[in-house]
Protein backbone atom coordinates (compact mmCIF):
# COMPACT_ATOMS: atom_id res chain seq x y z
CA UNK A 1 -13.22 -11.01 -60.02
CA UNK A 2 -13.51 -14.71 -60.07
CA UNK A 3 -14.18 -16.97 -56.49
CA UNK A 4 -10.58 -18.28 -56.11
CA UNK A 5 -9.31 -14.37 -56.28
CA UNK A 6 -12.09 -13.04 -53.81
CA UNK A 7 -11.61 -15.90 -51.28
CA UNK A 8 -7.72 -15.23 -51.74
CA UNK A 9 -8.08 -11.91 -50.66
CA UNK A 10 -9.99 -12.25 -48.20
CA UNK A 11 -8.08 -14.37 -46.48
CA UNK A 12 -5.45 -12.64 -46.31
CA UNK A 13 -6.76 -9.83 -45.04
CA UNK A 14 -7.91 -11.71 -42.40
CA UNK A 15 -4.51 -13.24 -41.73
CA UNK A 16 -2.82 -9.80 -41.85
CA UNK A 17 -5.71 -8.82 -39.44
CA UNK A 18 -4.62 -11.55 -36.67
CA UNK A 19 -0.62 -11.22 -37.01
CA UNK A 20 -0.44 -7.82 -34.87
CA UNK A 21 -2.25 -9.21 -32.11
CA UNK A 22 -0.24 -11.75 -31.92
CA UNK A 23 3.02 -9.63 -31.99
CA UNK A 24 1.71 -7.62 -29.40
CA UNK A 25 1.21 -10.41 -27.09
CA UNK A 26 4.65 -11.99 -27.91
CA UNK A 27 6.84 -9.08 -26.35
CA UNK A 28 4.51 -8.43 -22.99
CA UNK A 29 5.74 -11.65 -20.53
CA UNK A 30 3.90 -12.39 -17.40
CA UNK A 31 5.71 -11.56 -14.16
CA UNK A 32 3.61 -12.48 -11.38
CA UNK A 33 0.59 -12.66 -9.49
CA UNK A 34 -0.59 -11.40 -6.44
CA UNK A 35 -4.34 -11.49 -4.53
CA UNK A 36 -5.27 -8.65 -3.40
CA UNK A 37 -6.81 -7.84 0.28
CA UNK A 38 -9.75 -6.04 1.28
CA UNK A 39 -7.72 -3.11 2.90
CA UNK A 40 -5.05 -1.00 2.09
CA UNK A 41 -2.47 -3.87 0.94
CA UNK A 42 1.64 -3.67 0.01
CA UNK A 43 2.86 -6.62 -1.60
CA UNK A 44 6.00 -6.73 -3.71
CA UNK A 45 6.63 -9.49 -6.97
CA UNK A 46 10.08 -10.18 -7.10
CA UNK A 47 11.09 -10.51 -10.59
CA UNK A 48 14.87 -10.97 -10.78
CA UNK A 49 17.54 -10.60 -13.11
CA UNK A 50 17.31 -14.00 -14.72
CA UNK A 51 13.55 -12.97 -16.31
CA UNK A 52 15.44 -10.72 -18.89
CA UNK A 53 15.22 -6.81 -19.15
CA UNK A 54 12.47 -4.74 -19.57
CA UNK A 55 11.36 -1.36 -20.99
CA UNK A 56 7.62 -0.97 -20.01
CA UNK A 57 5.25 -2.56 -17.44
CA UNK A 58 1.52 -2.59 -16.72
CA UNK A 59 -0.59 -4.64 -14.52
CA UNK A 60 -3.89 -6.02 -15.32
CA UNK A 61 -6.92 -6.93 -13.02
CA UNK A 62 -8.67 -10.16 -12.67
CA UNK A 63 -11.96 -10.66 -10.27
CA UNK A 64 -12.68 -7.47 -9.40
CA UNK A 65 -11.78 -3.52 -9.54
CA UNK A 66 -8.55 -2.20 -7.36
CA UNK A 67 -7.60 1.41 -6.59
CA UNK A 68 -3.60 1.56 -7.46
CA UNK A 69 -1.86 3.93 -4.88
CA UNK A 70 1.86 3.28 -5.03
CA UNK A 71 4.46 1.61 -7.02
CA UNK A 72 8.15 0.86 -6.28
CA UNK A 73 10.35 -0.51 -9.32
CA UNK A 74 13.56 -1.60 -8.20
CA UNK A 75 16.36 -2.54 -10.27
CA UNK A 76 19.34 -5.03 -10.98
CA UNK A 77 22.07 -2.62 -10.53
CA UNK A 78 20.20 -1.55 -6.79
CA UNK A 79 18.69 1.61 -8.08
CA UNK A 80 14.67 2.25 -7.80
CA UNK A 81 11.78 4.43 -8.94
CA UNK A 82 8.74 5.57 -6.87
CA UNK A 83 5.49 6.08 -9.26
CA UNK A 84 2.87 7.49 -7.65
CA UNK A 85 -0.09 6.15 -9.37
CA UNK A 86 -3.31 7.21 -7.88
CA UNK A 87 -5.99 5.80 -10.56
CA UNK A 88 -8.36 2.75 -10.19
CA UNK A 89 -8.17 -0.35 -12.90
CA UNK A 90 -11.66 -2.09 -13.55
CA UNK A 91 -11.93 -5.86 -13.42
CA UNK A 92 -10.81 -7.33 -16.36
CA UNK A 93 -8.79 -4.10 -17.35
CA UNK A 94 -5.21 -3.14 -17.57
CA UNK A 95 -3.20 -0.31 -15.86
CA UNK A 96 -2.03 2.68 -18.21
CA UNK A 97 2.00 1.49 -19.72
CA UNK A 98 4.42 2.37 -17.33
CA UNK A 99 8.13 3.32 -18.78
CA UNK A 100 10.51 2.31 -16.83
CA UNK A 101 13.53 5.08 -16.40
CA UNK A 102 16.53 4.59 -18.65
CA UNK A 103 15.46 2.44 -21.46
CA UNK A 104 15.57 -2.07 -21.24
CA UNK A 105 16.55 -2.17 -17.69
CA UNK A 106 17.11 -5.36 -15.44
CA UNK A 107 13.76 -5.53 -12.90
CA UNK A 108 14.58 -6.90 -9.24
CA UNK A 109 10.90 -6.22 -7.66
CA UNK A 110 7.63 -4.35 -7.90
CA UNK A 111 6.22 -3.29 -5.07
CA UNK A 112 2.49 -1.86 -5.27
CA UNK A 113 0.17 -0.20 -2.42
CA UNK A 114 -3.32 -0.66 -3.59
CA UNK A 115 -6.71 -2.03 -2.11
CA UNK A 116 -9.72 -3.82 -3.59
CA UNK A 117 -12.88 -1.98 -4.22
CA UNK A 118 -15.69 -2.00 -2.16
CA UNK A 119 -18.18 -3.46 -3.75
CA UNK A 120 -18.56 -7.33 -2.52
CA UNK A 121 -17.47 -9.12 -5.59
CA UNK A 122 -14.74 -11.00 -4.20
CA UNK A 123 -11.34 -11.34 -4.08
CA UNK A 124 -9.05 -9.51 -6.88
CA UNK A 125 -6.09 -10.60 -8.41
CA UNK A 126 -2.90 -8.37 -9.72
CA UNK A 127 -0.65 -9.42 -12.76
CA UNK A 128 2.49 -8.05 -13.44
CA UNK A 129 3.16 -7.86 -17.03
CA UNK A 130 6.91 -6.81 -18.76
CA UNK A 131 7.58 -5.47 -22.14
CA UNK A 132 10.65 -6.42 -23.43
């Protein structure tokens, strides 16, 4: 195998290696943010019908950990979904995917009960992330 053919190859490889990443991140949109309190907290991220429609949420965690208690989807049409979530995301982490009932469906709001972990790291930050 001569240079031109190895260096070929290899970058391609490594250009096949980058495109699914950057798939992946083209179809999740960012919804919203919220900050987190110290205590038990309910805040809702209204999304509205003019973002698109969805098929699969998840939140991620910036600053530091949360315990997730409760989550509320509602939709366009004025129907909703209680999700009882019960699990805690690290900082820097991202919730498990959440499918949303019925397929690509228009999102009104998301509310959430959670509360920041104890630990005295600061403030934490929720992101609402869509999949369409």
């Amino acid at each position: 195998m001569d240079r031109r053919s190895f260096l070929f190859g290899a970058t391609s490889l490594a250009a096949a290696a980058v495109v699914p990443a950057e798939a992946d991140a083209a179809v999740w949109r960012h919804l919203g943010t919220r900050k987190v309190g110290f205590f038990v907290d309910r805040d809702t991220i209204h999304v509205g019908g003019a973002a698109g429609r969805y098929d699969k949420i998840r939140f991620r965690v910036r600053g530091n950990a949360i315990w997730m208690f409760d989550l509320n989807v509602r939709y366009g049409n004025g129907s909703f979904d209680d999700i009882p979530t019960r699990f805690r995301v690290p900082q820097g982490g991202y919730s498990r995917v959440i499918d949303l009932r019925g397929g690509e469906r228009y999102l009104r709001s998301v509310s959430f009960l959670y509360r920041r972990a104890v630990n005295g790291r600061g403030p934490a930050y929720i992101e609402l992330w869509g999949r369409r």
